[in-house]
Protein backbone atom coordinates (compact mmCIF):
# COMPACT_ATOMS: atom_id res chain seq x y z
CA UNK A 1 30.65 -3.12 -1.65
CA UNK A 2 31.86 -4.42 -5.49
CA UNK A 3 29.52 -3.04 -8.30
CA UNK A 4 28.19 -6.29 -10.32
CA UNK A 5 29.10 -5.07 -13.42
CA UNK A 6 32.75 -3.69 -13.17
CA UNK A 7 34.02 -4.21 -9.40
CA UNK A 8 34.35 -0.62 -8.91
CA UNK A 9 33.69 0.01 -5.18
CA UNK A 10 30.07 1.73 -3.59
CA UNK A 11 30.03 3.58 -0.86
CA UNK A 12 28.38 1.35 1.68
CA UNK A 13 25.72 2.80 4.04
CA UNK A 14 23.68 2.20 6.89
CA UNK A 15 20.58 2.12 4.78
CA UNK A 16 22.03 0.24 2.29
CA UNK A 17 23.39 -2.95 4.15
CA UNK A 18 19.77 -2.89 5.62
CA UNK A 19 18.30 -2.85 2.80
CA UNK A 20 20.13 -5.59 0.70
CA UNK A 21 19.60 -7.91 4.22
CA UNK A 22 16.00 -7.43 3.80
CA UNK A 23 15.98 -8.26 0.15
CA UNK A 24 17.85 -11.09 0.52
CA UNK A 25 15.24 -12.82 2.48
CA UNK A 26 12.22 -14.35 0.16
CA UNK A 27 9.61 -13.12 1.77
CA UNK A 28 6.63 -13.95 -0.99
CA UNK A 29 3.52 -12.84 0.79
CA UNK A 30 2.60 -13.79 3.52
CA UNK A 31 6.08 -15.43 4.14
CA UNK A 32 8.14 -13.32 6.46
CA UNK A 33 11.24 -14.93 5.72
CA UNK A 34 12.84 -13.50 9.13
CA UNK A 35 12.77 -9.76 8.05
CA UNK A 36 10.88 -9.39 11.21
CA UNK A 37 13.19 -10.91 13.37
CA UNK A 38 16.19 -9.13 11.44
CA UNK A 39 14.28 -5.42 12.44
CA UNK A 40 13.34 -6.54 15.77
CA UNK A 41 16.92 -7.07 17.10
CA UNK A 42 18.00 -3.77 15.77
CA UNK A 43 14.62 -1.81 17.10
CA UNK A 44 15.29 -3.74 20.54
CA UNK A 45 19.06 -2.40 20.97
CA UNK A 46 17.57 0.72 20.67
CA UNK A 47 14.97 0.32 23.78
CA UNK A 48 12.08 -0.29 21.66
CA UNK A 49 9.78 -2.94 22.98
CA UNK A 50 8.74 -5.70 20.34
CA UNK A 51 6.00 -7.42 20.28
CA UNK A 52 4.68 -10.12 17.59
CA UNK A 53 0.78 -10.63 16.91
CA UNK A 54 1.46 -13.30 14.50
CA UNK A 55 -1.95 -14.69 13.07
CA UNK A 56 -2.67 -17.52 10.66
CA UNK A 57 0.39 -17.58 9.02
CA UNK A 58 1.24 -13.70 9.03
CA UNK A 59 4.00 -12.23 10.75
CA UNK A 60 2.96 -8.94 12.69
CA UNK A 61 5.36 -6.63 14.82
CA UNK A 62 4.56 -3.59 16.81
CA UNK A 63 7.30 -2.45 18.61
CA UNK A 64 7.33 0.59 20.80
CA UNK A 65 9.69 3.26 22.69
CA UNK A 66 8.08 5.20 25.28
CA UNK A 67 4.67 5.58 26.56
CA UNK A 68 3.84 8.99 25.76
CA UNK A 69 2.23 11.10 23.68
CA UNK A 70 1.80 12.34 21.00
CA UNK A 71 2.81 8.76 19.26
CA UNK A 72 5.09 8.94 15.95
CA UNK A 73 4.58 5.32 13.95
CA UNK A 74 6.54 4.50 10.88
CA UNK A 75 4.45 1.49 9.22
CA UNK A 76 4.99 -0.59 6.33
CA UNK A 77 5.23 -4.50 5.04
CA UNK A 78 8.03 -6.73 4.62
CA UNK A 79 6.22 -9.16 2.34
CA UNK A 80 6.41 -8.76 -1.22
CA UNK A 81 5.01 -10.13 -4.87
CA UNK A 82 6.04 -13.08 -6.28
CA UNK A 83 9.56 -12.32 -8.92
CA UNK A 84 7.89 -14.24 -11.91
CA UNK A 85 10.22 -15.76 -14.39
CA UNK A 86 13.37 -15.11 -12.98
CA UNK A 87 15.42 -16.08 -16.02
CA UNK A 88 13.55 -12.61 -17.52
CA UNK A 89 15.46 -10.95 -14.28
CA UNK A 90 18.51 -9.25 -14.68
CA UNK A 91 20.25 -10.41 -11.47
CA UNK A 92 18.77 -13.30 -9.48
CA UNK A 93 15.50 -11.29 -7.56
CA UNK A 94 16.53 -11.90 -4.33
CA UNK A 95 19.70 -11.71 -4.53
CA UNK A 96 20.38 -7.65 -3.92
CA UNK A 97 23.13 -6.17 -6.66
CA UNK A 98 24.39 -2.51 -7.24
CA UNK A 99 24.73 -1.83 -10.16
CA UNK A 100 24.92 0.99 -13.12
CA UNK A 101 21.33 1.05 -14.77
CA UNK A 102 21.08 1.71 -18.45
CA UNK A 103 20.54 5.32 -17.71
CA UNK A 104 23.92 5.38 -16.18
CA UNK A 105 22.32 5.53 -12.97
CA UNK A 106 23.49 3.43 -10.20
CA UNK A 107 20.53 1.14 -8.74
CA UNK A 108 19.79 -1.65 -6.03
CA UNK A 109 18.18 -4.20 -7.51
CA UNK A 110 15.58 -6.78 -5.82
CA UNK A 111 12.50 -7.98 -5.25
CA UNK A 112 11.16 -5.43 -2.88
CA UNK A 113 13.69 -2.80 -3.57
CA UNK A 114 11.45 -0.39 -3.90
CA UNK A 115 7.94 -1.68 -2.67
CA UNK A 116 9.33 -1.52 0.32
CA UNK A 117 12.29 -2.73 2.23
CA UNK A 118 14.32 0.31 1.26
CA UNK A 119 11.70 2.51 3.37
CA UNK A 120 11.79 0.21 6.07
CA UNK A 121 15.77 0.67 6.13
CA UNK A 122 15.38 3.88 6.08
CA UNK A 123 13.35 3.92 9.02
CA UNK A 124 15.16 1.56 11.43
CA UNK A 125 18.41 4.13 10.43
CA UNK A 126 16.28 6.96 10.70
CA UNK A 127 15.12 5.98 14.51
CA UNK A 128 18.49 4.98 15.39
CA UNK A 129 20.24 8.31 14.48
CA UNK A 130 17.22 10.27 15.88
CA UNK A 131 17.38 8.53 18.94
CA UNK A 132 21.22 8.44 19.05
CA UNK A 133 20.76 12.46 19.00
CA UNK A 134 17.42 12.70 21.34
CA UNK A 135 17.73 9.40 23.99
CA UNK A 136 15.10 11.42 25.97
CA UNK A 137 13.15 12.23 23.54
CA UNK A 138 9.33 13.60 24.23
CA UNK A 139 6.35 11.16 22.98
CA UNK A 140 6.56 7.85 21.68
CA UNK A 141 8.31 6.39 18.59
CA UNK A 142 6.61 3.06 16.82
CA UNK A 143 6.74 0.41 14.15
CA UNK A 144 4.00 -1.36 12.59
CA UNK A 145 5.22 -3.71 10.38
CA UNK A 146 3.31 -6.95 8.44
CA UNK A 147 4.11 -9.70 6.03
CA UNK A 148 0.76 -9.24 4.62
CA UNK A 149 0.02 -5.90 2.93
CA UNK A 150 0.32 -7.39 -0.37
CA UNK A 151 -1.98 -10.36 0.10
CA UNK A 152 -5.37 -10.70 0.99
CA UNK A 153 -4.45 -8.27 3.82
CA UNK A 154 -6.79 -10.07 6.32
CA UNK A 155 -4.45 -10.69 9.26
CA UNK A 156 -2.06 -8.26 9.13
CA UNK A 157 -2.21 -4.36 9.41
CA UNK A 158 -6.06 -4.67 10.54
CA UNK A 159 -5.23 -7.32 12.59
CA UNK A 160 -2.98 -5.34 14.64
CA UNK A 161 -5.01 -2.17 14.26
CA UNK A 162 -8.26 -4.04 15.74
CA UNK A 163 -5.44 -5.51 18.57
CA UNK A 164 -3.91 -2.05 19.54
CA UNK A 165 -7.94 -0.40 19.39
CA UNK A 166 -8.97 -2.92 21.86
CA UNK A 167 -5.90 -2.22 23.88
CA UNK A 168 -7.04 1.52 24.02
CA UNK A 169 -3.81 2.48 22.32
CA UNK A 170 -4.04 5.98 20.56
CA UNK A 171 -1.69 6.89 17.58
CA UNK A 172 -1.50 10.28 16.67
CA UNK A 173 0.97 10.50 13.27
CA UNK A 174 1.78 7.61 10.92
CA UNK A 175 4.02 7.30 8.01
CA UNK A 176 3.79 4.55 5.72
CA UNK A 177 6.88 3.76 3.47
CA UNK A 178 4.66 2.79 0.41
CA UNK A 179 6.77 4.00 -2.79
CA UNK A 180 4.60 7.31 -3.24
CA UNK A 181 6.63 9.41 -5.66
CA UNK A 182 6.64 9.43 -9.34
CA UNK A 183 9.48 11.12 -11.25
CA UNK A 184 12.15 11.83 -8.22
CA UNK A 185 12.39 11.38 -4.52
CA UNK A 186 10.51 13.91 -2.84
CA UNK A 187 7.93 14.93 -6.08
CA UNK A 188 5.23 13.42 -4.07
CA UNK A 189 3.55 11.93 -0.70
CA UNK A 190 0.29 10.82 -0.28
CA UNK A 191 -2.23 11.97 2.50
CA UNK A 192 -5.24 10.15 1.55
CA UNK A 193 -6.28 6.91 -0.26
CA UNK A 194 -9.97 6.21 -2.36
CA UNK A 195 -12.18 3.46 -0.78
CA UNK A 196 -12.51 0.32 -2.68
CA UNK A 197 -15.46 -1.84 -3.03
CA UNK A 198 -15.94 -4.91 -5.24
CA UNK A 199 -19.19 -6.12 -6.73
CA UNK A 200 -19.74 -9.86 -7.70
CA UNK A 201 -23.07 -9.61 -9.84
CA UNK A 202 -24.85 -12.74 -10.83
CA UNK A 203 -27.43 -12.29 -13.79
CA UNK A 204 -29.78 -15.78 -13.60
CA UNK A 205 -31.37 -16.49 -17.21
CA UNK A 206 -32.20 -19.87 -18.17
CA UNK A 207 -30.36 -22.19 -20.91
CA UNK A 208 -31.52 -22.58 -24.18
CA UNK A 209 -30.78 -23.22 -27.91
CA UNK A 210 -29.93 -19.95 -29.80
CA UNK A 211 -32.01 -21.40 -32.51
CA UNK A 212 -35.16 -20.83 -30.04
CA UNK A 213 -34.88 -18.33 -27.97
CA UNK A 214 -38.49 -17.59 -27.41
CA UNK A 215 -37.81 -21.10 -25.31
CA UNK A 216 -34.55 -19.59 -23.18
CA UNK A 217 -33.65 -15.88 -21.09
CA UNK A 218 -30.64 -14.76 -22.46
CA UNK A 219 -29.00 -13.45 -19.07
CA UNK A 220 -26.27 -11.09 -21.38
CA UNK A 221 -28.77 -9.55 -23.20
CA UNK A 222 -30.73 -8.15 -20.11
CA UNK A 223 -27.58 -7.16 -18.76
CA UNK A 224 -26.51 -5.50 -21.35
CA UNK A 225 -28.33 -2.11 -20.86
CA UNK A 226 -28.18 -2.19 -17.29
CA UNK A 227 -24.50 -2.54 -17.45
CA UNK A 228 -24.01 0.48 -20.21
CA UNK A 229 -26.18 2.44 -17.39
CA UNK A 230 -23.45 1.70 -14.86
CA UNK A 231 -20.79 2.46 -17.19
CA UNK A 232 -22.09 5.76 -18.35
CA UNK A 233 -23.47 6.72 -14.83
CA UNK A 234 -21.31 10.27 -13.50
CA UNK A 235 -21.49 9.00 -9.71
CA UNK A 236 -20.24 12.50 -8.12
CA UNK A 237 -17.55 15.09 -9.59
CA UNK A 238 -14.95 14.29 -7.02
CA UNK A 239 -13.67 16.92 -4.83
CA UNK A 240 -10.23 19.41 -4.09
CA UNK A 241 -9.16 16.32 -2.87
CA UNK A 242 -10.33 13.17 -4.34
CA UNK A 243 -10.52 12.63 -8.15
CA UNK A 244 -14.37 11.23 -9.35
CA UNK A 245 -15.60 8.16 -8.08
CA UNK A 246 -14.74 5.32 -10.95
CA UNK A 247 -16.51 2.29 -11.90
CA UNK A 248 -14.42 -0.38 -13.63
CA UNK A 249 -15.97 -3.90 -14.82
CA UNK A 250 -12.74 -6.30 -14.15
CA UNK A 251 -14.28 -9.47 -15.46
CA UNK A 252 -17.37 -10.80 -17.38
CA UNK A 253 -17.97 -14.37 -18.46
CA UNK A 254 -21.40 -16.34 -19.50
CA UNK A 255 -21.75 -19.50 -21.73
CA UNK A 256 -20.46 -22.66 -22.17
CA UNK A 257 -18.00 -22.47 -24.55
CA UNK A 258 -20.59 -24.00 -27.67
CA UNK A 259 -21.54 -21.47 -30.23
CA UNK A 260 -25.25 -22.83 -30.12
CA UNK A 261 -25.73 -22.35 -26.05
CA UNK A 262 -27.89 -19.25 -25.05
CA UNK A 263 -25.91 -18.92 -21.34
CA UNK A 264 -28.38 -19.52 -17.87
CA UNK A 265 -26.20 -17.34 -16.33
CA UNK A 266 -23.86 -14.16 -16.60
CA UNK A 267 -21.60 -13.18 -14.03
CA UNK A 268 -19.05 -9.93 -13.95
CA UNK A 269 -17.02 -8.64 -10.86
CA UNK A 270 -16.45 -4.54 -11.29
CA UNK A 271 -15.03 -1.98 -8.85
CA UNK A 272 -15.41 1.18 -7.20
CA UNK A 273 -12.83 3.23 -6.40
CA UNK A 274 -14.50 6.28 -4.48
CA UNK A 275 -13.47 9.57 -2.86
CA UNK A 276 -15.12 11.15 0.50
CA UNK A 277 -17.80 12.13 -1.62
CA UNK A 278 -19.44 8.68 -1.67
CA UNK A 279 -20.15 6.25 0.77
CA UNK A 280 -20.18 2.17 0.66
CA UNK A 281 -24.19 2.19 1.81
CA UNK A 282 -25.07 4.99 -1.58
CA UNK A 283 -23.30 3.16 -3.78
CA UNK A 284 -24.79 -0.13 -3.43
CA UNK A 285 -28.03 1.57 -3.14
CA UNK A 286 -27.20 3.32 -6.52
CA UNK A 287 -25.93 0.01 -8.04
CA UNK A 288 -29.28 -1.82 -6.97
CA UNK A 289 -31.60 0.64 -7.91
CA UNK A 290 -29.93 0.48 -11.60
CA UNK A 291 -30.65 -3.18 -11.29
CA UNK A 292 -33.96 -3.72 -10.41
CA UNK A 293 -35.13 -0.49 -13.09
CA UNK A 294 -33.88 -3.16 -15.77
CA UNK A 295 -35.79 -5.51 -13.83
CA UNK A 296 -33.16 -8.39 -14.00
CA UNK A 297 -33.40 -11.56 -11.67
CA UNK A 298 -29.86 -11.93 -9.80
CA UNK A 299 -27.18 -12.05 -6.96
CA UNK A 300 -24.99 -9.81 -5.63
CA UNK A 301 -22.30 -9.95 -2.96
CA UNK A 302 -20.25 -6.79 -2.19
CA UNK A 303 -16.36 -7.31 -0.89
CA UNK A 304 -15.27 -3.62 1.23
CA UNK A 305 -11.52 -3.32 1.11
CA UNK A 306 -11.45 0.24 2.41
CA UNK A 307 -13.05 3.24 3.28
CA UNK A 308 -11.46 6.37 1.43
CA UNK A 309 -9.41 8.29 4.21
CA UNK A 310 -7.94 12.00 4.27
CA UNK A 311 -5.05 13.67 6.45
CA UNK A 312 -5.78 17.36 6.86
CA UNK A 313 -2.51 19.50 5.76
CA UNK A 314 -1.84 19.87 9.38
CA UNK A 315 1.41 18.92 11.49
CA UNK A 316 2.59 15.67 9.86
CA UNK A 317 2.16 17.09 6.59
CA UNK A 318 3.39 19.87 7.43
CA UNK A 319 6.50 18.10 8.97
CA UNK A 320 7.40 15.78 6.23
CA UNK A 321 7.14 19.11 3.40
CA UNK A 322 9.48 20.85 5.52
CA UNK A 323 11.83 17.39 5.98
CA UNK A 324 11.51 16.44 2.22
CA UNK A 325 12.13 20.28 0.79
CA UNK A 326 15.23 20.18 3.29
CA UNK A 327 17.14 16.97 2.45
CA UNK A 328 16.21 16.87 -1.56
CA UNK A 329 15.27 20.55 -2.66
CA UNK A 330 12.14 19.53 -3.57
CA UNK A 331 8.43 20.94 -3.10
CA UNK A 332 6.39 17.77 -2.73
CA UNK A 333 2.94 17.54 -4.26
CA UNK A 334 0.11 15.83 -2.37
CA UNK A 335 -1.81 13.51 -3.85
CA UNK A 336 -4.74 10.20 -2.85
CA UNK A 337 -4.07 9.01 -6.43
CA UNK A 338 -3.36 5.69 -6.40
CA UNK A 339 -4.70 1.70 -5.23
CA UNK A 340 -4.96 0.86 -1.95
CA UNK A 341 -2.80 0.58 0.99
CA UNK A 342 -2.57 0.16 4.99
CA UNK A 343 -3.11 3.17 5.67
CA UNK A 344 -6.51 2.74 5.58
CA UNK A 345 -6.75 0.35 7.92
CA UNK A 346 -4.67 2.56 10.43
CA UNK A 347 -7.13 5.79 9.63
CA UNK A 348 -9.33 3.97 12.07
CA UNK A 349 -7.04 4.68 14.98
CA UNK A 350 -5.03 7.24 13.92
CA UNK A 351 -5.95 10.91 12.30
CA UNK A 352 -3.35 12.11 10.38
CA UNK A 353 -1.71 8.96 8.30
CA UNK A 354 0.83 10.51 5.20
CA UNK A 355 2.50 7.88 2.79
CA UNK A 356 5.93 8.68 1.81
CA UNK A 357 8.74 6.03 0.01
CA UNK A 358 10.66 6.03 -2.78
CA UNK A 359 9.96 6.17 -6.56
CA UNK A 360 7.84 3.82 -7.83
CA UNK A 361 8.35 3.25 -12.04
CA UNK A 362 9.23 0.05 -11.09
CA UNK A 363 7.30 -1.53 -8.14
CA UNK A 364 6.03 -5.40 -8.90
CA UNK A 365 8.14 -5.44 -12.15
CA UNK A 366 10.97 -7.49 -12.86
CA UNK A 367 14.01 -5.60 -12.86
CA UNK A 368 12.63 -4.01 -9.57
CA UNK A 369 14.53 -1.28 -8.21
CA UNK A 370 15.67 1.98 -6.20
CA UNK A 371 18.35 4.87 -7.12
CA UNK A 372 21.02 4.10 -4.30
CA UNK A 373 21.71 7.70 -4.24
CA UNK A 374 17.64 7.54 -3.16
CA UNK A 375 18.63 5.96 0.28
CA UNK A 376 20.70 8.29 2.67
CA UNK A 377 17.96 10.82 1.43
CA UNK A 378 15.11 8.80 2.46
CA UNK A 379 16.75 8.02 5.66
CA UNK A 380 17.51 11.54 6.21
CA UNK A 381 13.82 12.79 5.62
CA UNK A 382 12.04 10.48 7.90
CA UNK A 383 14.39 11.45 10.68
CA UNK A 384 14.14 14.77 9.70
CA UNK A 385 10.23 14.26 10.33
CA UNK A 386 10.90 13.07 13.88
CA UNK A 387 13.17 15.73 14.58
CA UNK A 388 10.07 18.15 13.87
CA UNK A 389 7.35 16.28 15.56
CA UNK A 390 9.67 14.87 18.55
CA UNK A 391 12.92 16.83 19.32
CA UNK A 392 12.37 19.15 22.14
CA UNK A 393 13.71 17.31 25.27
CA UNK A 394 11.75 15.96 28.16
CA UNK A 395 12.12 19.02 30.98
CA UNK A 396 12.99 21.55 28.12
């Protein structure tokens, strides 16, 4: 391949014509764009069996080879953010270029680059060279793959998860390809996620002229101590896992614009993010109680996203340390800092679920991308991981 900047020649590799294919498709959530189709064909010449459990406008794929256990999935998401302004780019976003960074590094740049359709060519290499090496492999190898992970996430992952539960089908290691590490490839992979749940708090009042308010109920004012109670409140201390469990008000708005209004009504959406120590059920009780002590008149919905989930440091971990520290040198830390992900949705079927991608400095940014010295690595790893957890032969 031709560097964009000077013409000098890249070495091309597996994972890197993958990639660029997959970035070259403008798949803006929930819009597949074919990237499905494009993984399919290759999982299919290698005897995997594809399935689609497309759903209102998402494109799902689980495709499967063998029938055994213990099951080995490699999950992730084609779909990705919108590019914004893509004048403010620095090559068109989905239109994949090599080139040499300012760092003097040499990138692959594109939307999705490094949230995540590198990881997902790494994995369709990594299967194919793992199986090229192992045809009769023990247990099962999968891919769960969505165009909806970074949308409202509705019929996606969960959908497929609720699918394969009803199905009976048990999964016993996942890895998701989210872009986990932080300074270098390999620094860290993630074996848990907090739970997220989102308030949307109505205060009711009752509309008046600031002139009189002995005539009106100023809804911000009753909030207001309430709400410094929630923001001061220490809801647990966290744990060896899981940082504390945070509150965070993300929006607040009351009035009607007019200086001379006293507001009926004050409304602010806030978050939880919370660690094992907490569950949804005590924290709305907690959240309530504080409410009613300030005795304030109001609605409240609650939106669950995700329960918090944890992987014990058992034999995927311990797999993917071993594969990481092998290919890159490094000792990887783990961590369950972070937002959300899919994982959480496959924690309901599956007990040991480890994130591990690429670096992520510059995930939904413009400019997005991924060290192309990154991507035989990456590859390497994850087959690395099945080698551990799926090598020995059938009969061996």
């Amino acid at each position: 391949m031709l560097d964009a900047q000077n013409g000098d020649s890249v070495m091309m590799s597996p994972v890197l014509e993958l990639a660029q294919a997959l970035i070259a498709r403008p798949s803006v959530t929930p819009d597949d764009a074919g990237c499905l189709d494009l993984i399919a064909n290759r999982l299919t010449s290698l005897g995997f069996s594809c399935e689609r459990f497309d759903c209102a406008g998402v494109a799902n794929l689980w495709a499967r080879r063998g029938t055994t256990q213990p099951y080995v999935v490699f999950a992730g998401h084609t779909d990705v953010v919108p590019p914004g302004d893509s004048a403010r780019w620095r090559f068109p976003p989905f239109t994949p270029t090599v080139a040499e960074g300012d760092d003097g590094v040499v990138y692959l740049y594109g939307r999705g680059a490094a949230d995540m359709k590198s990881s997902l060519a790494a994995m369709v290499v990594a299967a194919s060279r793992f199986v090229a090496s192992h045809p009769n492999h023990r247990g099962s190898i999968a891919f769960l793959l969505t165009s909806d992970e970074e949308g409202p996430a509705q019929y996606g992952t969960r959908h497929v998860v609720d699918l394969l539960a009803q199905r009976g089908e048990t999964l016993d290691y996942t890895i998701v390809g989210e872009p986990t590490c932080s300074q270098r490839l390999g620094d860290t992979l993630k074996n848990g996620r907090r739970g997220s749940l989102t308030g949307h708090l109505t205060v009711l009042g009752k509309q008046g002229h600031v002139a009189y308010p002995h005539l009106a109920d100023n809804p911000v004012h009753r909030l207001a101590p309430a709400l410094a109670e929630l923001c001061s409140t220490v809801w647990d201390h966290g744990n060896d896992d899981f940082p504390p469990t945070t509150f965070q008000v993300a929006h607040i708005h009351a009035g009607t614009g007019a200086t001379n209004v006293i507001p009926g009504t004050c409304t602010v959406d806030f978050n939880f993010r919370f660690s094992t120590e907490q569950t949804p059920e005590q924290l709305i009780a907690r959240t309530e109680a504080i409410l009613n002590r300030h005795h304030l008149r109001y609605t409240l919905d609650w939106s669950l996203s995700g329960r918090p989930f944890l992987t014990p440091r058992a034999e995927l971990v311990a797999a993917l340390h071993h594969a990481i520290t092998a290919v890159t040198g490094v000792t990887p830390t783990c961590s369950t800092s972070g937002g959300t992900s899919d994982g959480r949705f496959i924690a309901q079927i599956c007990p040991q679920v480890v994130e591990f991608g690429p670096v992520n400095a510059t995930i939904h940014q413009v400019d997005e991308r991924i060290a192309v010295a990154d991507l035989e690595p990456l590859a390497r790893i994850y087959e690395t991981t099945l080698h551990k957890l799926l090598a020995r032969e059938e009969g061996v």
